[in-house]
N, C-alpha and C. Protein backbone atom coordinates (compact mmCIF):
# COMPACT_ATOMS: atom_id res chain seq x y z
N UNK A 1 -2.60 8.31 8.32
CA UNK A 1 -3.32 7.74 7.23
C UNK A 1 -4.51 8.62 6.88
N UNK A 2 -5.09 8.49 5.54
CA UNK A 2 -6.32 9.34 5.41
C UNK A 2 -7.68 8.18 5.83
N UNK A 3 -7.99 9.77 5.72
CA UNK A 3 -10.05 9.21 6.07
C UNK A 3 -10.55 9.62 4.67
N UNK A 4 -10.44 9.12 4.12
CA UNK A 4 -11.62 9.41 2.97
C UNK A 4 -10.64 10.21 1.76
N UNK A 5 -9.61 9.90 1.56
CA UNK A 5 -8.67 11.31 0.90
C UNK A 5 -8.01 10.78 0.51
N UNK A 6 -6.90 11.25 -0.49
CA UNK A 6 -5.40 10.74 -0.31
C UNK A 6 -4.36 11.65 -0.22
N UNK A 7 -3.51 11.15 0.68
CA UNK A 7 -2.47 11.97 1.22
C UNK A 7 -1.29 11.19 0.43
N UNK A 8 -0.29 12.74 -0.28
CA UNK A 8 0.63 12.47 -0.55
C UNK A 8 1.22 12.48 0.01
N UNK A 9 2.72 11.77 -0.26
CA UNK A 9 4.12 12.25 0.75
C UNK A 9 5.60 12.66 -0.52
N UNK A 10 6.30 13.47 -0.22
CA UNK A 10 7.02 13.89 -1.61
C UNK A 10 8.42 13.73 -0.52
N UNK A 11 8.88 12.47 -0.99
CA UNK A 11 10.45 12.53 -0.37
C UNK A 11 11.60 13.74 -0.44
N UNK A 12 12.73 13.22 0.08
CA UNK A 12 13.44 14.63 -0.22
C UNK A 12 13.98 14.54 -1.18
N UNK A 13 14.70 15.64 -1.80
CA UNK A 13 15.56 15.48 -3.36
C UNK A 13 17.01 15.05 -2.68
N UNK A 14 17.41 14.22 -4.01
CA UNK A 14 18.62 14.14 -3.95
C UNK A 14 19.15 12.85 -4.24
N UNK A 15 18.43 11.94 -3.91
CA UNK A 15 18.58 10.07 -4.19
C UNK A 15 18.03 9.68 -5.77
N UNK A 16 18.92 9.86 -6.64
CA UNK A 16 18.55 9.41 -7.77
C UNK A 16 18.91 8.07 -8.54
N UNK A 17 18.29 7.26 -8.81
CA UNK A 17 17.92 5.92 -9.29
C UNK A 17 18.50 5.70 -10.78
N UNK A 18 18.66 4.93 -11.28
CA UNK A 18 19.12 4.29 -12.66
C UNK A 18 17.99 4.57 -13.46
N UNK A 19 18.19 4.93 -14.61
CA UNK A 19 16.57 5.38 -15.68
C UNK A 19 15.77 6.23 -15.35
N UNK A 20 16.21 7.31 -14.45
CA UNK A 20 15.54 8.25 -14.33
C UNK A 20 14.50 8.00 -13.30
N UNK A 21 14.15 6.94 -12.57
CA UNK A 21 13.58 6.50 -11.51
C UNK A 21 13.95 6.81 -10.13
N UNK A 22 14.21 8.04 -9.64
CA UNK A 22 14.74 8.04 -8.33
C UNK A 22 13.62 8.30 -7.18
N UNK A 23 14.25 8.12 -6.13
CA UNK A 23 13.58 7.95 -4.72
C UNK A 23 12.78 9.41 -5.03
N UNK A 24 13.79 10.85 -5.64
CA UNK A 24 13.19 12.37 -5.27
C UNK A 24 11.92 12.34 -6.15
N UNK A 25 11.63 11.08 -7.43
CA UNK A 25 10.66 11.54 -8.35
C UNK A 25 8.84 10.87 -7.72
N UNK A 26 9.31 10.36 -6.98
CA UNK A 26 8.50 9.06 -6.22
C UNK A 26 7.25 9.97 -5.50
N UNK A 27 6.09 9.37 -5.83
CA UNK A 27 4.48 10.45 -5.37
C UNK A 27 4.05 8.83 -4.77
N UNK A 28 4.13 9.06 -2.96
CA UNK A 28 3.42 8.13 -2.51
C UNK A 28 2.20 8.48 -1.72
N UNK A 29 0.98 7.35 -1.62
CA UNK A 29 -0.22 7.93 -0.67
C UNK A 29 -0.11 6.73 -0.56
N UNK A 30 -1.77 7.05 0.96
CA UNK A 30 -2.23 6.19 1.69
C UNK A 30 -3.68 6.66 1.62
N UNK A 31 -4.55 5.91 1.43
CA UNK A 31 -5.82 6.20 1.35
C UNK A 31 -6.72 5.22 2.24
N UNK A 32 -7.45 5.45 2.75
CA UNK A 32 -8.88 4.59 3.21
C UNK A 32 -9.69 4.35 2.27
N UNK A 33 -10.34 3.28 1.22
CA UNK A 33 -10.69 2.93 0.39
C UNK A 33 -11.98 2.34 1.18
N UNK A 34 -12.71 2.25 2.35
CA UNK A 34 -13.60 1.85 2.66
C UNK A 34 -14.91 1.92 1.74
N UNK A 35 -15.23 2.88 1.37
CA UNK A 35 -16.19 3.83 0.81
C UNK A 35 -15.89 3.32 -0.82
N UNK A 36 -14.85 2.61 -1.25
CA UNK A 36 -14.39 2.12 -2.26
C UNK A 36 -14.95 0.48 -2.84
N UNK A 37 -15.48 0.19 -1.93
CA UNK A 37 -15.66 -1.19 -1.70
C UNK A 37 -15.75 -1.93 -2.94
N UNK A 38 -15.11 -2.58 -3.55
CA UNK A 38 -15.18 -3.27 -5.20
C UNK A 38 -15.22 -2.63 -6.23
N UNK A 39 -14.50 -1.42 -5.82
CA UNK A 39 -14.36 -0.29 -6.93
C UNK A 39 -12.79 0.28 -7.36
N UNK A 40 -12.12 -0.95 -7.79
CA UNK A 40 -10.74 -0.70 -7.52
C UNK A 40 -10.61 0.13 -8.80
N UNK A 41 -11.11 0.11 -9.89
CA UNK A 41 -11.10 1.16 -11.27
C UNK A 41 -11.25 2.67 -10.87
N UNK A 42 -11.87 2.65 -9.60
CA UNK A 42 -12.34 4.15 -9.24
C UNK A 42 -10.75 4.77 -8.74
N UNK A 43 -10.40 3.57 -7.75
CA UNK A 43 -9.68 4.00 -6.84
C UNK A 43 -8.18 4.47 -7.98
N UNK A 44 -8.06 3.58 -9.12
CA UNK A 44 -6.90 4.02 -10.31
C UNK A 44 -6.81 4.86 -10.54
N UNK A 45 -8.26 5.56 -10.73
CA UNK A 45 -8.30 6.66 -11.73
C UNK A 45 -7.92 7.46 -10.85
N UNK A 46 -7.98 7.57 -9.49
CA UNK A 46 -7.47 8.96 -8.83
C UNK A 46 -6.28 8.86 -8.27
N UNK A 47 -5.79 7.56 -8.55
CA UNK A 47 -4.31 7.96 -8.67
C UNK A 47 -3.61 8.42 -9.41
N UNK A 48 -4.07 7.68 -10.84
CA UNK A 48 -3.85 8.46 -11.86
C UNK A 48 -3.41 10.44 -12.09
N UNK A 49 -4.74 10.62 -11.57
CA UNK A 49 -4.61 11.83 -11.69
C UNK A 49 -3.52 12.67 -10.69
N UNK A 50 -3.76 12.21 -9.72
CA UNK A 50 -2.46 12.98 -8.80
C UNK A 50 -1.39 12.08 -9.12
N UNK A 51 -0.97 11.46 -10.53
CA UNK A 51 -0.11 10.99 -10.46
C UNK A 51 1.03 10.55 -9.53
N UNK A 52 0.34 9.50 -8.36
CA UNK A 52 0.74 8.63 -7.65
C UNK A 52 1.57 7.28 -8.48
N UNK A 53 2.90 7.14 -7.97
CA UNK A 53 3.52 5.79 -8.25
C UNK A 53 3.42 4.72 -6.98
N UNK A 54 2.85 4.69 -6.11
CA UNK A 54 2.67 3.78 -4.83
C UNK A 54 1.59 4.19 -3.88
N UNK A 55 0.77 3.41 -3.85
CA UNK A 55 -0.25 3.52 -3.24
C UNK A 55 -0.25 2.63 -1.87
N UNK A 56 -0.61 2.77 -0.85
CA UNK A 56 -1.09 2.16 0.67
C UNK A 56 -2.62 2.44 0.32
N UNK A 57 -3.70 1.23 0.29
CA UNK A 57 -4.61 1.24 0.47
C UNK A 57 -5.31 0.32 1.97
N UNK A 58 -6.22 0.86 2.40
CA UNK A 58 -6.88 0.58 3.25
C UNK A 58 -8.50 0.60 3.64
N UNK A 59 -8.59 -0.49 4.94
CA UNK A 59 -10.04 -1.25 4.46
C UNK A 59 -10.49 -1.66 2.89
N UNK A 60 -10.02 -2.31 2.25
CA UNK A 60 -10.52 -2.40 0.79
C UNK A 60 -11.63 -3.25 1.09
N UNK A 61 -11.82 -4.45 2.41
CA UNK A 61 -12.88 -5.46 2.04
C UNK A 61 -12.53 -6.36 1.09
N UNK A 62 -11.48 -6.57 0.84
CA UNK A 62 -11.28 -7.07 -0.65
C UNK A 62 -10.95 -8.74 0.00
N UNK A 63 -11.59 -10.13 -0.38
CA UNK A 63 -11.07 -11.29 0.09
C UNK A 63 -10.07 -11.63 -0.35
N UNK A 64 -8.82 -12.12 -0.14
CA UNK A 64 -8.01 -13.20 -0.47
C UNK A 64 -6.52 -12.74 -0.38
N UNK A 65 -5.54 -13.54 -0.62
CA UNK A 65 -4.49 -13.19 -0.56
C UNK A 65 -4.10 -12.99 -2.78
N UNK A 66 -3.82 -12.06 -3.50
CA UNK A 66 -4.00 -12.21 -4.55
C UNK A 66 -2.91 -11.00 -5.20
N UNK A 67 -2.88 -10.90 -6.55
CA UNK A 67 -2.47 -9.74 -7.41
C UNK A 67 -2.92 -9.62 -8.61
N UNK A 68 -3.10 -8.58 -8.59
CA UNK A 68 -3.77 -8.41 -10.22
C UNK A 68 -3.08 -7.10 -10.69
N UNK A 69 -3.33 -7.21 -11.97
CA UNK A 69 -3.23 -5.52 -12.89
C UNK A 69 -4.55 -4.66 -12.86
N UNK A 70 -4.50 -3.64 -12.64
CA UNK A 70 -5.60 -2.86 -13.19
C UNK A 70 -4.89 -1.75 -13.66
N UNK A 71 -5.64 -0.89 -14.52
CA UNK A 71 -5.26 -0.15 -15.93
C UNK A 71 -4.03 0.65 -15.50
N UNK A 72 -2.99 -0.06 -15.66
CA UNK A 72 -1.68 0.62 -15.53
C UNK A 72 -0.82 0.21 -13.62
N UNK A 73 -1.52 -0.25 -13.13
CA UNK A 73 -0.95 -0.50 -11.67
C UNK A 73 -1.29 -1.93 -11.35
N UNK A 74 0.26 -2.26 -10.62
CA UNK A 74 -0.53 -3.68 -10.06
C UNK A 74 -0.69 -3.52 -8.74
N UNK A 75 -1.56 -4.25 -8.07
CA UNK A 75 -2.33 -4.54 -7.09
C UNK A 75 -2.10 -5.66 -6.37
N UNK A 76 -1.10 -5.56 -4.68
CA UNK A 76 -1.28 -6.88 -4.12
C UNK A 76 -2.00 -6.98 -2.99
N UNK A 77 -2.99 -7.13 -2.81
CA UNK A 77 -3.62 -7.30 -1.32
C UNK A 77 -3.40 -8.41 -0.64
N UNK A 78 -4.17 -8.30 0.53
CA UNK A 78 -4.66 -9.22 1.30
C UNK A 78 -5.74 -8.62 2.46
N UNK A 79 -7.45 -10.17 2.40
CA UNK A 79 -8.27 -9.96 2.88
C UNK A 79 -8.56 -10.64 3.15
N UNK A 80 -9.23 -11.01 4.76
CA UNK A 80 -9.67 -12.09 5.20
C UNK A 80 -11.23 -12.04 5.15
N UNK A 81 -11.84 -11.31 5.40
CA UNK A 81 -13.26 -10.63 6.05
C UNK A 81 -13.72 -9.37 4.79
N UNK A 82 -14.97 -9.26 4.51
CA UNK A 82 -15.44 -8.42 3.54
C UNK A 82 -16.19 -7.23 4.87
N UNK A 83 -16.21 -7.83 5.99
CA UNK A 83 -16.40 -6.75 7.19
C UNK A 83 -15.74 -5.80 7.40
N UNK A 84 -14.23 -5.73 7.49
CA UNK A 84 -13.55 -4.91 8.16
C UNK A 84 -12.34 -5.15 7.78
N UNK A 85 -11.27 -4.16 7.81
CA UNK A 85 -9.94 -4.23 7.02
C UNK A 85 -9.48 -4.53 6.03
N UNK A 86 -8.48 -5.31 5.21
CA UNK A 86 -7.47 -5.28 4.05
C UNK A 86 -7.09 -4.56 4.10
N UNK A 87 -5.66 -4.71 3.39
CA UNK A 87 -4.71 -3.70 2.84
C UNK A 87 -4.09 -4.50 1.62
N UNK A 88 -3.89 -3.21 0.83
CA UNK A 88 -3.47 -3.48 -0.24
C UNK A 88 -1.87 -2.68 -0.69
N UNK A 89 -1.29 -2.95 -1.70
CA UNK A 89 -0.26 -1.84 -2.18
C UNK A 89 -0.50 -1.77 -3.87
N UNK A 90 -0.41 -0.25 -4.27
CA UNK A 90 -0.66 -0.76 -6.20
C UNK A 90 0.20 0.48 -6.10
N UNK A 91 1.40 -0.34 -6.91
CA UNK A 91 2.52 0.22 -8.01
C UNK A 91 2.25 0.43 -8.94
N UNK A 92 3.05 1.24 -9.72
CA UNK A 92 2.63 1.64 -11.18
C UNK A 92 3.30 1.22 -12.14
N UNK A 93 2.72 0.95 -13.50
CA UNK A 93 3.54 -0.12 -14.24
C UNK A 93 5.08 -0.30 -14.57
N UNK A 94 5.45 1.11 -14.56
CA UNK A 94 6.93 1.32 -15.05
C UNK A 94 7.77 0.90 -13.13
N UNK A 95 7.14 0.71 -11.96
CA UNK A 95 7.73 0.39 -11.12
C UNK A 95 7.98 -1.03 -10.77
N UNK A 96 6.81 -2.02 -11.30
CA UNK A 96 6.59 -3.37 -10.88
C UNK A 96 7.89 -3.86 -11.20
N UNK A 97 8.44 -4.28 -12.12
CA UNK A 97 9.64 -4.78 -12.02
C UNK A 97 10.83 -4.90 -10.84
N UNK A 98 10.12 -3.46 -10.59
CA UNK A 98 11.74 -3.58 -9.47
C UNK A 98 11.46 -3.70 -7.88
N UNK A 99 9.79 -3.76 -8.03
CA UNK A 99 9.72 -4.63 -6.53
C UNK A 99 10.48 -6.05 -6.55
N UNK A 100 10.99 -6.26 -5.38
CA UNK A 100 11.75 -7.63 -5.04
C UNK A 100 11.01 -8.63 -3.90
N UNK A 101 10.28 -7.91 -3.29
CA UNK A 101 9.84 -8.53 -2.28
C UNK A 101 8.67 -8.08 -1.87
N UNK A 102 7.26 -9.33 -1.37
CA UNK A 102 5.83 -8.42 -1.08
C UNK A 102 5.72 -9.57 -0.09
N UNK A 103 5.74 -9.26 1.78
CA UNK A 103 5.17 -8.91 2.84
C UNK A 103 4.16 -9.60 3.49
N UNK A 104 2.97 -10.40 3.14
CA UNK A 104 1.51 -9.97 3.90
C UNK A 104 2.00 -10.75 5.24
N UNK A 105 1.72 -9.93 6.25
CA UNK A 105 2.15 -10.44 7.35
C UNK A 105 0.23 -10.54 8.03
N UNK A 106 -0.46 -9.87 7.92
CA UNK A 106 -1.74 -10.05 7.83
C UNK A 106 -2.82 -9.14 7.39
N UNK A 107 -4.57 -8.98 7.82
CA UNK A 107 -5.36 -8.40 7.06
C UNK A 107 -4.96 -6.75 7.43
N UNK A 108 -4.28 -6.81 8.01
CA UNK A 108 -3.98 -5.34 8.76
C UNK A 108 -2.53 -4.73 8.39
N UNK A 109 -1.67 -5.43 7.98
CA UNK A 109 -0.44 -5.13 7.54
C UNK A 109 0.61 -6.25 6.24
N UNK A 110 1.16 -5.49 5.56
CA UNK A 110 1.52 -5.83 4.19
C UNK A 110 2.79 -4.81 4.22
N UNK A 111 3.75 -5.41 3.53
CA UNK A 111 4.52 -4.41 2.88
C UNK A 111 5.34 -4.77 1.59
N UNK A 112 6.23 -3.95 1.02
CA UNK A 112 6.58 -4.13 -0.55
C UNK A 112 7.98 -3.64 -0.06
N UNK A 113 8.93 -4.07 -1.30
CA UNK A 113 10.53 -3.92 -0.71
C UNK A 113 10.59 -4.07 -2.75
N UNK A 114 11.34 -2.44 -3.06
CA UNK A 114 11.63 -1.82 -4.16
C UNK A 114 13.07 -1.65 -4.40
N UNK A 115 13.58 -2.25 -5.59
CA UNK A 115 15.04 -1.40 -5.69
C UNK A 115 15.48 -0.27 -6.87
N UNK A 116 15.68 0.63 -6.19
CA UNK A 116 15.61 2.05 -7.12
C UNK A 116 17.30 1.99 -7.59
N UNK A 117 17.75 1.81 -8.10
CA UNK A 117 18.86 2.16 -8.61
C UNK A 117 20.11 1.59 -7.24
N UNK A 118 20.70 2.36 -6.61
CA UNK A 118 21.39 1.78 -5.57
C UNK A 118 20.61 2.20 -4.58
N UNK A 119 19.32 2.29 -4.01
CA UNK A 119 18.37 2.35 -3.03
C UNK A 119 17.22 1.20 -3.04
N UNK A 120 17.56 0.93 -2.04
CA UNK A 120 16.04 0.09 -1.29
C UNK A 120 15.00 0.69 -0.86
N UNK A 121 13.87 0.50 -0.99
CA UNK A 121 12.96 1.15 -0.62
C UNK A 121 11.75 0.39 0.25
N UNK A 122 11.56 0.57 1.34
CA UNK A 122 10.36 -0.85 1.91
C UNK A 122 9.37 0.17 2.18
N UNK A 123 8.02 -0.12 1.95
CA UNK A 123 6.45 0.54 2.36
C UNK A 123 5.76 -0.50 2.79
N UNK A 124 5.44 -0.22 3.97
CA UNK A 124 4.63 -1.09 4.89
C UNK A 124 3.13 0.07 4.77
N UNK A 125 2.33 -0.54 4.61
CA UNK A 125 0.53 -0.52 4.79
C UNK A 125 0.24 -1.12 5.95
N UNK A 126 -0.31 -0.06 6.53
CA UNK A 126 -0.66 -0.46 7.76
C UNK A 126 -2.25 0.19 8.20
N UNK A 127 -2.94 -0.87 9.09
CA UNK A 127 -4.46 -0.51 9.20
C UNK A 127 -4.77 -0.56 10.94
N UNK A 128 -4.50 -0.19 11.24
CA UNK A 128 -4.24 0.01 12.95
C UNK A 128 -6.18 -0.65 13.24
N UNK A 129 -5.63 -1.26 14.33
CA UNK A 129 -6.74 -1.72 14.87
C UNK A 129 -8.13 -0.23 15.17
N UNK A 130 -9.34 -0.78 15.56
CA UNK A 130 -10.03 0.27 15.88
C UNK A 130 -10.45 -0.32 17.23
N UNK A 131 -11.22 1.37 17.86
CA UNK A 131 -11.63 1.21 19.10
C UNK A 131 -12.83 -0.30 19.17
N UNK A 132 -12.92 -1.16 20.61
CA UNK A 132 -13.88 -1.78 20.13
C UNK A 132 -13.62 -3.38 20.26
N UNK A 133 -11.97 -3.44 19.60
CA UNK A 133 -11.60 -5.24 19.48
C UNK A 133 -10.65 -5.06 20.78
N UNK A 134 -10.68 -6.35 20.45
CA UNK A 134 -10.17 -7.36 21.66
C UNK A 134 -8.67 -6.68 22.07
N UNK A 135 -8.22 -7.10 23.38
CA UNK A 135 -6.77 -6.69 23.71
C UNK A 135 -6.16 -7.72 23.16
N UNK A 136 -6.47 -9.02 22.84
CA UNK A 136 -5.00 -9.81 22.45
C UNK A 136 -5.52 -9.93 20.96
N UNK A 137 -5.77 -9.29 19.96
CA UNK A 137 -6.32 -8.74 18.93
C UNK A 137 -5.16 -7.31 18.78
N UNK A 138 -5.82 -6.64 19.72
CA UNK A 138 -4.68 -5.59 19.61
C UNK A 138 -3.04 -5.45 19.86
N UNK A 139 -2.84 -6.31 21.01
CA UNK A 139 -1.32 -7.11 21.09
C UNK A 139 -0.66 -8.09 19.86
N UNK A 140 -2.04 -8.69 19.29
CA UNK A 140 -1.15 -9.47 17.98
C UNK A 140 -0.81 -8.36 17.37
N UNK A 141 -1.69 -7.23 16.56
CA UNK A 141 -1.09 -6.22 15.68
C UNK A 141 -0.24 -5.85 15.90
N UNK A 142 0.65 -5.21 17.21
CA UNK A 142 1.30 -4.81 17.79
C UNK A 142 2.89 -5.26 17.26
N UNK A 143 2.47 -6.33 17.70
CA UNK A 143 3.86 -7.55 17.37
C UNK A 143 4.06 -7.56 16.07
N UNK A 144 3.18 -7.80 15.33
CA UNK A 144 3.22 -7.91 13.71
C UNK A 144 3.84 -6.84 12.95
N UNK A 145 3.55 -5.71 13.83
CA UNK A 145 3.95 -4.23 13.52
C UNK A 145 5.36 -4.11 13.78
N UNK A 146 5.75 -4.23 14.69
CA UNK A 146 7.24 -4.39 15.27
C UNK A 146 7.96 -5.45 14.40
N UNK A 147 7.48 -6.58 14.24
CA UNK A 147 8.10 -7.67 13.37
C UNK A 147 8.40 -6.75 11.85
N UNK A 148 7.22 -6.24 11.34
CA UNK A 148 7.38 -5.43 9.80
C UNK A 148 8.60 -4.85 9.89
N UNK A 149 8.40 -3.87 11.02
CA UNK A 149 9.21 -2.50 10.76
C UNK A 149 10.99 -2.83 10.74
């Protein structure tokens, strides 16, 4: 995951989707949005620009279980605490449709389940515990993680 950045990932070629939507055209990141804190317009615009279609966001701080649009992507989080963690996922408009399925298993993990043409696609967001919390804190994630995957 990044610290402060966003990291792309560029699948391999070759899985191509109905409408020109395939798995090979697909620009995904994961970002730490800490430093983002109620600035989800900020966080668009730089997807925008590295023209990202799927985003993993992390620590957003963001409360609630919710979805919204922002300018061109939708946005599903979940947040318990404005202290520490959320995760979020924001698709891009021409993708929302063909999510089928959104995840929150908790403030630490979420995932989205896409259908590209004759491909499935699942992205799990994930916010790994930090040094510091509890062991059966860290054993729930654990499980939750294994349950996602």
């Amino acid at each position: 995951m990044a610290s402060n950045g966003v990291v792309c990932a560029y699948p391999p070629r070759g899985k191509q989707g109905k409408k020109g939507v395939g798995i090979d055209k697909l620009r995904l990141a994961s970002w730490n949005v800490g430093t983002f804190t109620s600035k989800s317009i900020a966080v668009v615009h730089a997807l925008h620009r590295c023209k990202v279609n799927i985003a993993c966001i992390q620590e957003t701080k963001w409360l609630g279980v919710k979805a919204r649009e922002i300018d061109g992507y939708k946005l599903w989080y979940l947040g318990s605490t404005r202290v520490r963690n959320g995760v979020g996922i924001l698709v891009e408009k021409g993708l929302i449709d063909r999510v089928i399925e959104v995840r929150r298993k908790s403030d630490c993990i979420m995932s989205i389940k896409l259908v590209l043409g004759a491909e499935v696609l699942n992205v799990i967001c994930v916010h790994t515990p930090q040094m510091g919390l509890s062991d059966d804190f860290k054993r729930v994630f654990w499980e939750e993680l294994e349950e996602a995957v």
